[in-house]
Protein backbone atom coordinates (compact mmCIF):
# COMPACT_ATOMS: atom_id res chain seq x y z
CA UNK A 1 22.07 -100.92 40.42
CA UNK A 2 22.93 -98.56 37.43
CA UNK A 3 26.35 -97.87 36.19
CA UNK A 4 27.66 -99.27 39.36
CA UNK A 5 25.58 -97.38 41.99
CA UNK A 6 22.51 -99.03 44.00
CA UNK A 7 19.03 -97.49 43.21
CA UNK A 8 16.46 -96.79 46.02
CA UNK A 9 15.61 -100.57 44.99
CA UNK A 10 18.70 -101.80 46.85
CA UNK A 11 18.82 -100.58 50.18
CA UNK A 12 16.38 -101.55 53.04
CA UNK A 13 14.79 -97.99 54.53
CA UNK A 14 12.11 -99.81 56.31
CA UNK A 15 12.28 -97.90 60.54
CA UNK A 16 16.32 -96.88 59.05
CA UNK A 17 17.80 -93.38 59.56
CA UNK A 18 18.44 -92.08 55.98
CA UNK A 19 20.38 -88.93 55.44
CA UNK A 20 19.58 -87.52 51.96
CA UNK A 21 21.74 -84.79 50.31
CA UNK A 22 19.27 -82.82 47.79
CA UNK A 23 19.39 -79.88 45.61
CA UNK A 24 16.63 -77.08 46.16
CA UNK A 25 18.64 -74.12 46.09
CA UNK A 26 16.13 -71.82 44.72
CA UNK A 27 16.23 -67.52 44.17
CA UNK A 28 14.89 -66.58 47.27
CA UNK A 29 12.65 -62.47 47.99
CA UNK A 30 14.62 -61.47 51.17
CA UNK A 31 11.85 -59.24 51.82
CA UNK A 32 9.60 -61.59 52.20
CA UNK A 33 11.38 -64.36 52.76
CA UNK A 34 9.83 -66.60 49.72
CA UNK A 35 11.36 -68.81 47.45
CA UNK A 36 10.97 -67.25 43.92
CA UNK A 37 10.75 -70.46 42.21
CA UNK A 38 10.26 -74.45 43.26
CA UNK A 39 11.60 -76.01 40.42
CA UNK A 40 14.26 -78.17 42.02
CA UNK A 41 11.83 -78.83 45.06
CA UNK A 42 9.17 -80.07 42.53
CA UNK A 43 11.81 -82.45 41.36
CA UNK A 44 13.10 -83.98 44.36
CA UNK A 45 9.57 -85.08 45.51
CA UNK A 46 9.18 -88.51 43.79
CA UNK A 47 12.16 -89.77 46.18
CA UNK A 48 11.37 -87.87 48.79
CA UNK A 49 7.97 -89.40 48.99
CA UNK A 50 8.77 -93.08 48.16
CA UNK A 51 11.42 -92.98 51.21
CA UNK A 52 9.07 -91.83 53.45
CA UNK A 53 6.75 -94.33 52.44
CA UNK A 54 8.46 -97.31 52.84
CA UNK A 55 9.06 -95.74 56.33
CA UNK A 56 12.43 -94.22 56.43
CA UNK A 57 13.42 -91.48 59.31
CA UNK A 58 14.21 -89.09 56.59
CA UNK A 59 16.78 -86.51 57.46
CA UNK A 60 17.34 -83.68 54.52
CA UNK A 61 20.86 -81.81 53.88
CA UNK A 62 20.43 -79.01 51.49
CA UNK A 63 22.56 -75.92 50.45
CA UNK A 64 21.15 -72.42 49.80
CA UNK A 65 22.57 -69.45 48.13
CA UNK A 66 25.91 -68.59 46.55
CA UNK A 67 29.22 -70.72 47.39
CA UNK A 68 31.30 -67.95 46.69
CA UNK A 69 29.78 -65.00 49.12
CA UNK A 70 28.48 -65.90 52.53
CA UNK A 71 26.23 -62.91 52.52
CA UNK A 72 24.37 -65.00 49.76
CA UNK A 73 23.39 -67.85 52.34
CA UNK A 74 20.36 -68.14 53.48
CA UNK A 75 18.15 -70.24 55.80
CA UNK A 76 16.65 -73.32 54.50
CA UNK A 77 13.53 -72.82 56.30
CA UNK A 78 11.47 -71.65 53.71
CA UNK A 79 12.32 -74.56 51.61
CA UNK A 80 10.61 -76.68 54.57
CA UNK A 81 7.18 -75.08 54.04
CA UNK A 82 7.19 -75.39 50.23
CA UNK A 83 8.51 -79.07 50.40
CA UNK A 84 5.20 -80.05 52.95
CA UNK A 85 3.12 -78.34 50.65
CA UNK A 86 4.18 -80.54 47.85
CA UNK A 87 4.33 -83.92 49.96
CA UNK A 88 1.16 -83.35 51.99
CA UNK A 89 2.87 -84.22 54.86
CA UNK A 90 4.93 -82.16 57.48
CA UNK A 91 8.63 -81.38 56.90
CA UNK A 92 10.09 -80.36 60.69
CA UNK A 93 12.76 -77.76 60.11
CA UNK A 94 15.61 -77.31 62.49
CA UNK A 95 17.94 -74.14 62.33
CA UNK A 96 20.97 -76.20 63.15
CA UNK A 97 23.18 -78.69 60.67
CA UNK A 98 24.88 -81.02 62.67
CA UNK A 99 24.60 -79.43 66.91
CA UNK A 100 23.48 -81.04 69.42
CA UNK A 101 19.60 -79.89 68.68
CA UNK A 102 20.08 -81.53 65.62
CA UNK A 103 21.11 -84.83 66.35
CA UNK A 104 18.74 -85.03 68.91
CA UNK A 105 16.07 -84.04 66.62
CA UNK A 106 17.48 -86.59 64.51
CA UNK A 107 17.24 -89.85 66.75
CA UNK A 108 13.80 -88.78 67.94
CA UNK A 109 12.75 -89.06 64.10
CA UNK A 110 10.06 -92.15 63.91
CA UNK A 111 9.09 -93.95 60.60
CA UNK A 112 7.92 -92.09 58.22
CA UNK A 113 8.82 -88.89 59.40
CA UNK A 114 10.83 -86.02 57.60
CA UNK A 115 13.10 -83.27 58.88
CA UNK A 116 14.93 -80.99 56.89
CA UNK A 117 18.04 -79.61 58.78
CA UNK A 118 19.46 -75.91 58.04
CA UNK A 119 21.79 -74.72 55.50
CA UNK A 120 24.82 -77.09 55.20
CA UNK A 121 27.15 -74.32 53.97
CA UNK A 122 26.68 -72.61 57.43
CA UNK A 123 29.28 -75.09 58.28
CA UNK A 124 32.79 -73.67 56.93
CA UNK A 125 33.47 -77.09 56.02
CA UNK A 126 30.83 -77.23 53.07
CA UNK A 127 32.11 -73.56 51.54
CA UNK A 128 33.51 -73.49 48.37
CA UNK A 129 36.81 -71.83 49.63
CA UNK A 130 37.27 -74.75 52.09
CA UNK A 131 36.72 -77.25 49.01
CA UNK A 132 38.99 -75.40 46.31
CA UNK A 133 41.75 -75.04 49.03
CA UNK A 134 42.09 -77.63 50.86
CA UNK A 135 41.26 -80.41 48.60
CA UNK A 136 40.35 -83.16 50.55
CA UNK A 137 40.21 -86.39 49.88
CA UNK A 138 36.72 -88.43 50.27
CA UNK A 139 38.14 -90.32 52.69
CA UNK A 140 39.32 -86.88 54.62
CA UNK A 141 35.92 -86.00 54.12
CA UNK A 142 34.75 -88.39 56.25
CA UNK A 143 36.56 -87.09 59.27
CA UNK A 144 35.19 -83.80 59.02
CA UNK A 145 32.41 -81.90 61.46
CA UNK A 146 29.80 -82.98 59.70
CA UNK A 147 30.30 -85.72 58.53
CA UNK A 148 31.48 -86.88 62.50
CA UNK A 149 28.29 -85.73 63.70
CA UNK A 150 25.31 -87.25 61.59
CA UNK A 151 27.15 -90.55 60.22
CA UNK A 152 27.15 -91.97 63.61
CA UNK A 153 22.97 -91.46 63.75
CA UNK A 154 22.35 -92.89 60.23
CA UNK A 155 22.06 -96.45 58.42
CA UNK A 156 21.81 -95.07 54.76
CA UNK A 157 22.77 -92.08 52.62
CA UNK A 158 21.24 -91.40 49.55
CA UNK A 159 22.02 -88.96 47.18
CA UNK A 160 19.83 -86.93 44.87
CA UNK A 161 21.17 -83.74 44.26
CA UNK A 162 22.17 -84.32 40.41
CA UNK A 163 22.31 -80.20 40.02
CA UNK A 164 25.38 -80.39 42.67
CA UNK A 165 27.08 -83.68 41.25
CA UNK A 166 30.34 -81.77 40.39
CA UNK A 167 31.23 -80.04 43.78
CA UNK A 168 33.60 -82.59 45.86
CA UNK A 169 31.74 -81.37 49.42
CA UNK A 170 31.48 -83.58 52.79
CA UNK A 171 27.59 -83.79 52.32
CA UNK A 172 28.21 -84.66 48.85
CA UNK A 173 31.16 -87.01 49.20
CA UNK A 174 31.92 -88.02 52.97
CA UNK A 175 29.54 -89.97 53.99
CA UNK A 176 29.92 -92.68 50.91
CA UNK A 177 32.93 -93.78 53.00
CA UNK A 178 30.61 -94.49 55.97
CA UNK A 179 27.60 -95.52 54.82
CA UNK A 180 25.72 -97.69 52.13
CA UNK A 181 24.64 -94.93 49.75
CA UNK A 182 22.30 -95.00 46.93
CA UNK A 183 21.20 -92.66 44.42
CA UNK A 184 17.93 -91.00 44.52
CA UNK A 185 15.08 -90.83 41.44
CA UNK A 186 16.08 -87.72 40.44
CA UNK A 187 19.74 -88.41 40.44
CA UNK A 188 19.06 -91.69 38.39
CA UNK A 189 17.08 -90.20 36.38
CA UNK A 190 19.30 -87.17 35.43
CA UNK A 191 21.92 -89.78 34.65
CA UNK A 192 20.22 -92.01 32.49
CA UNK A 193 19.07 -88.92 30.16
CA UNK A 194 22.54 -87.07 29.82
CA UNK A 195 23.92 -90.50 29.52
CA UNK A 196 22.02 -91.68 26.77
CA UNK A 197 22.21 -87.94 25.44
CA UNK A 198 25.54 -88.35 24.79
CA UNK A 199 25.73 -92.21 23.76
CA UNK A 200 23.02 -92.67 21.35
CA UNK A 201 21.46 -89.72 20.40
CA UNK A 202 18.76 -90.00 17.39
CA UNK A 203 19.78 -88.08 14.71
CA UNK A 204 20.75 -85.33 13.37
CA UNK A 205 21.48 -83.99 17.09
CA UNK A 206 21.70 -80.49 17.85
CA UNK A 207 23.33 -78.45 20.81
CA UNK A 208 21.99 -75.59 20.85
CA UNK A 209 25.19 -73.20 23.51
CA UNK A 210 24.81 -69.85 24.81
CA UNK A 211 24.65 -67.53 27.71
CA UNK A 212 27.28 -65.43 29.62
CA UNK A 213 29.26 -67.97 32.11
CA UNK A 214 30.99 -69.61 28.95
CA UNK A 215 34.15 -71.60 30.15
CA UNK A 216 32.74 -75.16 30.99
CA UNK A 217 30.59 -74.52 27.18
CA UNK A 218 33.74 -74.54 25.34
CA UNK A 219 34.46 -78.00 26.99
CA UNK A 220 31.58 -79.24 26.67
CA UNK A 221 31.36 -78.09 22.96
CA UNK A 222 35.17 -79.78 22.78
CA UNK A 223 33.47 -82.86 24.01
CA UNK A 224 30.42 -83.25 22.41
CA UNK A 225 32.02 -82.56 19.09
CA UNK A 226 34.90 -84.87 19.13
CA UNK A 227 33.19 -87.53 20.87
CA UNK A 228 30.73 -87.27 18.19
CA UNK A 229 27.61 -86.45 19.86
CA UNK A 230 26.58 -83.54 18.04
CA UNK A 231 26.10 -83.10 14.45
CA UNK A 232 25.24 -79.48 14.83
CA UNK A 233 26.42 -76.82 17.35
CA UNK A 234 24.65 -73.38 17.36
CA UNK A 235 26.15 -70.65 19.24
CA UNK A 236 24.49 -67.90 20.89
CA UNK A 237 25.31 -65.25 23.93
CA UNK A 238 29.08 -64.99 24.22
CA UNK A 239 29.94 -68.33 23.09
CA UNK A 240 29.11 -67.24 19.68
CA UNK A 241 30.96 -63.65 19.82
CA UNK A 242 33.87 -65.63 21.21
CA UNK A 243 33.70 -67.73 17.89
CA UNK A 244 33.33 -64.64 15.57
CA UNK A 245 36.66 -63.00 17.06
CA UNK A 246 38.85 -65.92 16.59
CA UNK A 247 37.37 -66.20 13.48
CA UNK A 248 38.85 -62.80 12.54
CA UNK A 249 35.16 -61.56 12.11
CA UNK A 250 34.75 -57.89 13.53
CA UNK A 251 32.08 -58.30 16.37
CA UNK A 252 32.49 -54.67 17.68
CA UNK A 253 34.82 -53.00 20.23
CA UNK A 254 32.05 -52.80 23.03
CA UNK A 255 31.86 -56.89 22.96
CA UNK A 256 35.62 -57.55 22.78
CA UNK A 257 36.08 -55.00 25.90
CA UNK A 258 33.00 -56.40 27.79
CA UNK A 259 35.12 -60.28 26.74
CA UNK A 260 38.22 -59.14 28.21
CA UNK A 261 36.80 -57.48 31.00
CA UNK A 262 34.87 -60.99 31.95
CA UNK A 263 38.15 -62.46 31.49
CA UNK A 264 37.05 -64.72 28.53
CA UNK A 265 39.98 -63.80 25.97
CA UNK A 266 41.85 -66.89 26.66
CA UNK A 267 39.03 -68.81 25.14
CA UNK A 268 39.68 -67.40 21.75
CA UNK A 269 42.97 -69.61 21.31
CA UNK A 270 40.41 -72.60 22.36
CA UNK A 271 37.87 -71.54 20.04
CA UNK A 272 40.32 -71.09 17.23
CA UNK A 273 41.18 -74.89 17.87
CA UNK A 274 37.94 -75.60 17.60
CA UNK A 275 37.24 -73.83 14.22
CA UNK A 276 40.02 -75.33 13.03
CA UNK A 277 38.99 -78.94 13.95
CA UNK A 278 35.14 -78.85 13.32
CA UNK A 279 34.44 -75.39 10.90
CA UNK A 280 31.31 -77.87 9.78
CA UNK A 281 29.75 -78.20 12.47
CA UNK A 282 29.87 -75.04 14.11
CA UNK A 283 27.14 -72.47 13.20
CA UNK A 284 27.98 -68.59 14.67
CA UNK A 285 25.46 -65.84 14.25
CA UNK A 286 25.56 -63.52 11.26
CA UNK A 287 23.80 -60.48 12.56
CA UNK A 288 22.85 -59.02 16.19
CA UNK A 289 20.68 -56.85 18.28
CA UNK A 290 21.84 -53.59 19.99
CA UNK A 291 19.76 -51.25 22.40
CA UNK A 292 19.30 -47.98 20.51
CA UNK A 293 17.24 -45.05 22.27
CA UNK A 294 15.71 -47.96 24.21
CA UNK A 295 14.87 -49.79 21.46
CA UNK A 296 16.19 -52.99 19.60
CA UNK A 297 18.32 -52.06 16.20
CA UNK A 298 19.71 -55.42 14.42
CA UNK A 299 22.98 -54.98 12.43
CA UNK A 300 24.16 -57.22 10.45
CA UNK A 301 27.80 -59.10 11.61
CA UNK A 302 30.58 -56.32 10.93
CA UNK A 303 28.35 -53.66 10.22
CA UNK A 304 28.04 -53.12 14.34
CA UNK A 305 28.43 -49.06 15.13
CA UNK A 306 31.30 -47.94 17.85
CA UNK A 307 29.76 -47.99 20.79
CA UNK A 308 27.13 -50.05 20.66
CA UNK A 309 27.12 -53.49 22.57
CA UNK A 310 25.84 -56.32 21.37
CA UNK A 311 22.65 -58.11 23.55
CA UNK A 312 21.40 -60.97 21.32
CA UNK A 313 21.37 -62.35 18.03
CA UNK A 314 19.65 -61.18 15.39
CA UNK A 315 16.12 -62.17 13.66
CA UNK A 316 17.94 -63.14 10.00
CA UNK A 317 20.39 -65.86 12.61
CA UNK A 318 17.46 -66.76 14.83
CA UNK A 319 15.26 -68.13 11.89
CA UNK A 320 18.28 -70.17 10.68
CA UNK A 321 18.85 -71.70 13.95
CA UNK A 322 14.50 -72.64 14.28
CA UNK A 323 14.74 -74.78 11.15
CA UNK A 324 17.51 -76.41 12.44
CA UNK A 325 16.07 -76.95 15.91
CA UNK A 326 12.47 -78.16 13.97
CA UNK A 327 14.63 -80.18 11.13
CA UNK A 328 16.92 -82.43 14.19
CA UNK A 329 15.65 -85.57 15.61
CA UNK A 330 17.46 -84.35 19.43
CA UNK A 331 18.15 -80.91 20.40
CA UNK A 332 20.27 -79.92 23.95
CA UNK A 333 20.06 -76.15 25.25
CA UNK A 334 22.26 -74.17 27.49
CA UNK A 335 22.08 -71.05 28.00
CA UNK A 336 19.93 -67.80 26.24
CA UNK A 337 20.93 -66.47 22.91
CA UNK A 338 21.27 -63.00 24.68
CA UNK A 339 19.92 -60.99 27.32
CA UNK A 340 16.53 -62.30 27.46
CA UNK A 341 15.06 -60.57 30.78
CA UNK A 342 14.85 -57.34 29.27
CA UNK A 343 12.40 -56.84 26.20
CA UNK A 344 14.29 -55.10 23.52
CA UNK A 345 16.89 -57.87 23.72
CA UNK A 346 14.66 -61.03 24.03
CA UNK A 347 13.49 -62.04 20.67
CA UNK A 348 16.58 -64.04 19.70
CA UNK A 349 15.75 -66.86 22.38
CA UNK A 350 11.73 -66.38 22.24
CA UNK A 351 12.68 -67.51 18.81
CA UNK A 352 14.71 -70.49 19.81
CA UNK A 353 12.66 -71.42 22.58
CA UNK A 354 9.09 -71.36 20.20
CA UNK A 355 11.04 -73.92 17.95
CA UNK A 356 11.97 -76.20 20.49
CA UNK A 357 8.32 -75.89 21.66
CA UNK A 358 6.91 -77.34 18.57
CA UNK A 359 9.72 -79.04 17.42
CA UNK A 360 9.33 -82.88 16.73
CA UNK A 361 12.84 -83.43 18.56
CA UNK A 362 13.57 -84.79 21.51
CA UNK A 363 14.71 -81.71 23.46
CA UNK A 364 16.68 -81.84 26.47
CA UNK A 365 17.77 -78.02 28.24
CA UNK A 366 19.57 -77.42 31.30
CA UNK A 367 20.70 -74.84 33.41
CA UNK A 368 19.05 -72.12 35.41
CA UNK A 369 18.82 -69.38 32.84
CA UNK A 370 17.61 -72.15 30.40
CA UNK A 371 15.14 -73.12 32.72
CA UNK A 372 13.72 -69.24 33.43
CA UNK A 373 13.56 -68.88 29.96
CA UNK A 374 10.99 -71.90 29.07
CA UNK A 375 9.08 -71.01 31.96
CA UNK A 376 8.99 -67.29 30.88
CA UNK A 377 7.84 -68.51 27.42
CA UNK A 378 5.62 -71.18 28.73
CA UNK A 379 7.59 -74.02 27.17
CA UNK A 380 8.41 -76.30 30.26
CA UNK A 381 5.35 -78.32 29.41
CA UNK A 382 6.63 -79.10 25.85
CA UNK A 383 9.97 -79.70 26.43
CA UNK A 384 10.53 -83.40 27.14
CA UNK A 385 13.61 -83.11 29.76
CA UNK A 386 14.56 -80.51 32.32
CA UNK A 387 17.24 -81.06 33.78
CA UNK A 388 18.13 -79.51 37.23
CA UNK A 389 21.87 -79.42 36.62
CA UNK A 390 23.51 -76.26 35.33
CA UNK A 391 27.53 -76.70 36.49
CA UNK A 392 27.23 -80.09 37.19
CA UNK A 393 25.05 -80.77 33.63
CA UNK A 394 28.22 -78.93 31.76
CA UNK A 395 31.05 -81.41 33.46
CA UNK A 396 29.04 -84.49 33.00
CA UNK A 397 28.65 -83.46 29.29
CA UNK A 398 32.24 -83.02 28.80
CA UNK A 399 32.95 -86.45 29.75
CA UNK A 400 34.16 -85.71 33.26
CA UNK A 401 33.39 -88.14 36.73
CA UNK A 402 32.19 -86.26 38.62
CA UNK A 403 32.77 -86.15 42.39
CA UNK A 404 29.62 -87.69 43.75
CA UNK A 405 29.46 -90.51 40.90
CA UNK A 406 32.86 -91.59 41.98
CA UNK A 407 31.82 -91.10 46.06
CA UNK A 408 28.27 -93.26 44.66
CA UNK A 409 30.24 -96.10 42.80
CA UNK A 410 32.06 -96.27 46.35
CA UNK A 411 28.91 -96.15 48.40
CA UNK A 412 27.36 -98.91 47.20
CA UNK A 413 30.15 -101.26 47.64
CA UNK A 414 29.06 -100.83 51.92
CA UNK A 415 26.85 -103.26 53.50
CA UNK A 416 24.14 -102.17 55.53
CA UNK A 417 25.06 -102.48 59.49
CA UNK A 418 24.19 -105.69 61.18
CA UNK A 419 21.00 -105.57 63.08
């Protein structure tokens, strides 16, 4: 057990049913229907495989596509072919979550054997309008559809989908009522990093913030900072422009509309606070990159022209922010300095990302764009932690419990059923 949840080395899988909640949500060609990437797959494997070799009936829940739009769902059947091809063994796929097919499919499973059902968020219950609404209690959880349906056919739940630790869903939180639960590999492992991250870094530590979805940065940057984690914070994307304007610095009209029109203005109160509670440790960018003609023009910070919008940092900030990166002793990334798909506006994190390549550091990034970006530099293999996590990575780093953690710590409290 660690930090009050059992491990796969406390539960008995040997001939049991385990259901196992995972992350593998993965960009997905509709055309073809191929997963783009098998990042989160990759990871999962390590518990995947030592469950179904100690002989568990493995049954896999798993979400896929957006929680906001259900014309971003998709089938999980794809994810079946990719996950066999990593195991060596066969994954059965069934297009049904919790039907009759399914838990039929489910008590014919034999020892050893794996079967991935479909998309959990076809059932309403797992949507993200049915979580925000309603609010249910873990306990109220339990009673739903799904949770009804599969408990009934299982002896063990186990948990390792870290990336979606901060949604408070029946796959993710009912069945810890029912059943004795565990924490997967990857789940463990995710904790025990971020944990330590944010406990004992070696030092000087660095957080390295950026990107475009910026609201869960600023707590995390309120946490980190006042719980004395970092040493250093360097700002990128529009967590630095949201700096520089309640810092009274003039980061061009284009920015502050495209600010307000994300609705991100109310964060320059909070980053005001901040500024006025850690100035020193706060490093903002002091010139940026513009598309021009089609190419990149840098300006330096107030010198920006009407109408131009800024897309990255410049080269003068970028250097500054690679000596600190090579100079720390720990360095966490979220999120791109700027708009880093598109060449005229990538140079700003190529930069960061080559110094956290051959940094001496221990480097930890998370997130999705993160992750694109070290792959797109080829970085992944010098980076010593990758962590699957984007929104559930942010809340654990502002010092929140998360949902599953809490529905874990419960979990493992449950004895396994009598024989």
């Amino acid at each position: 057990m660690r930090f009050g949840i059992n491990t796969l080395d406390d539960v008995e899988v040997q001939g049991k049913t385990v259901l196992c909640r995972i992350d593998i949500n993965q960009p997905v060609d509709r055309a073809t229907g191929r997963l783009k990437d098998t990042t989160r797959i990759e990871a999962c494997i390590p518990t995947l495989r030592e469950l179904s070799d100690k002989g568990a009936k493995l049954v896999l829940m798993a979400h896929q596509g957006s929680d906001i739009e259900y014309k971003n769902f998709y089938t999980t059947e794809p994810h079946a072919k990719e996950l066999s091809k990593f195991l060596g063994k066969e994954v059965r796929f069934i297009d049904d979550v919790c039907g009759p097919s399914a838990r039929e499919a489910v008590r014919t499973l034999k020892a050893g054997e794996i079967l991935l059902l479909d998309n959990v968020r076809f059932v309403s219950e797992e949507q993200t309008l049915f979580e925000t609404k309603l609010r249910l209690s873990h306990e109220e959880q339990a009673r739903t559809l799904l949770v009804r349906k599969l408990a009934p056919l299982a002896d063990v739940y186990v948990c390792d989908a870290f990336a979606a630790a901060h949604r408070d869903q029946p796959s993710l939180c009912g069945f810890e009522e029912l059943l004795p639960s565990a924490m997967g590999r990857l789940f463990e492992e995710e904790f025990c990093v971020i944990s330590g991250l944010m406990e004992k870094p070696e030092r000087p530590c660095v957080f390295v913030l950026g990107g475009a979805k910026i609201n869960d940065a600023f707590l995390m940057m309120s946490a980190v900072l006042s719980g004395g984690a970092a040493d250093t914070v360097l700002t990128g994307g529009l967590v630095g422009e949201v700096l520089l304007w309640a810092n009274g610095e003039d980061i061009g009209e284009e920015a502050r509309a495209f600010i307000k029109k994300e609705g991100y203005e109310n964060l320059v109160e909070t980053a005001k606070e901040l500024l006025a509670a850690y100035r020193n440790k706060i490093v903002m960018p002091k010139d940026f990159a513009v598309v021009e003609n089609g190419g990149r023009v840098e300006y330096s910070l107030g010198k920006i022209p009407p109408g131009a919008l800024v897309l990255d940092i410049g080269n003068k900030t970028a250097k500054k922010y690679q000596e600190a990166i090579r100079a720390a002793k720990t360095v966490f990334v979220n999120g791109p300095m700027g708009v880093f798909e598109e060449e005229p506006t990538e140079a700003g994190t190529k930069m960061v990302w080559e110094a956290l390549g051959d940094t001496g550091a221990y480097t930890v990034i998370g997130g999705g764009d993160s992750i694109t970006a070290a792959k797109k530099y080829k970085k992944t293999g010098l980076i010593n932690y990758i962590c699957t996590g984007g929104g559930a990575l942010i809340r654990f780093l502002t010092g929140e419990e998360l949902p599953v953690v809490k529905a874990l710590r419960h979990g493992s409290t449950i004895k396994a059923k009598k024989e």
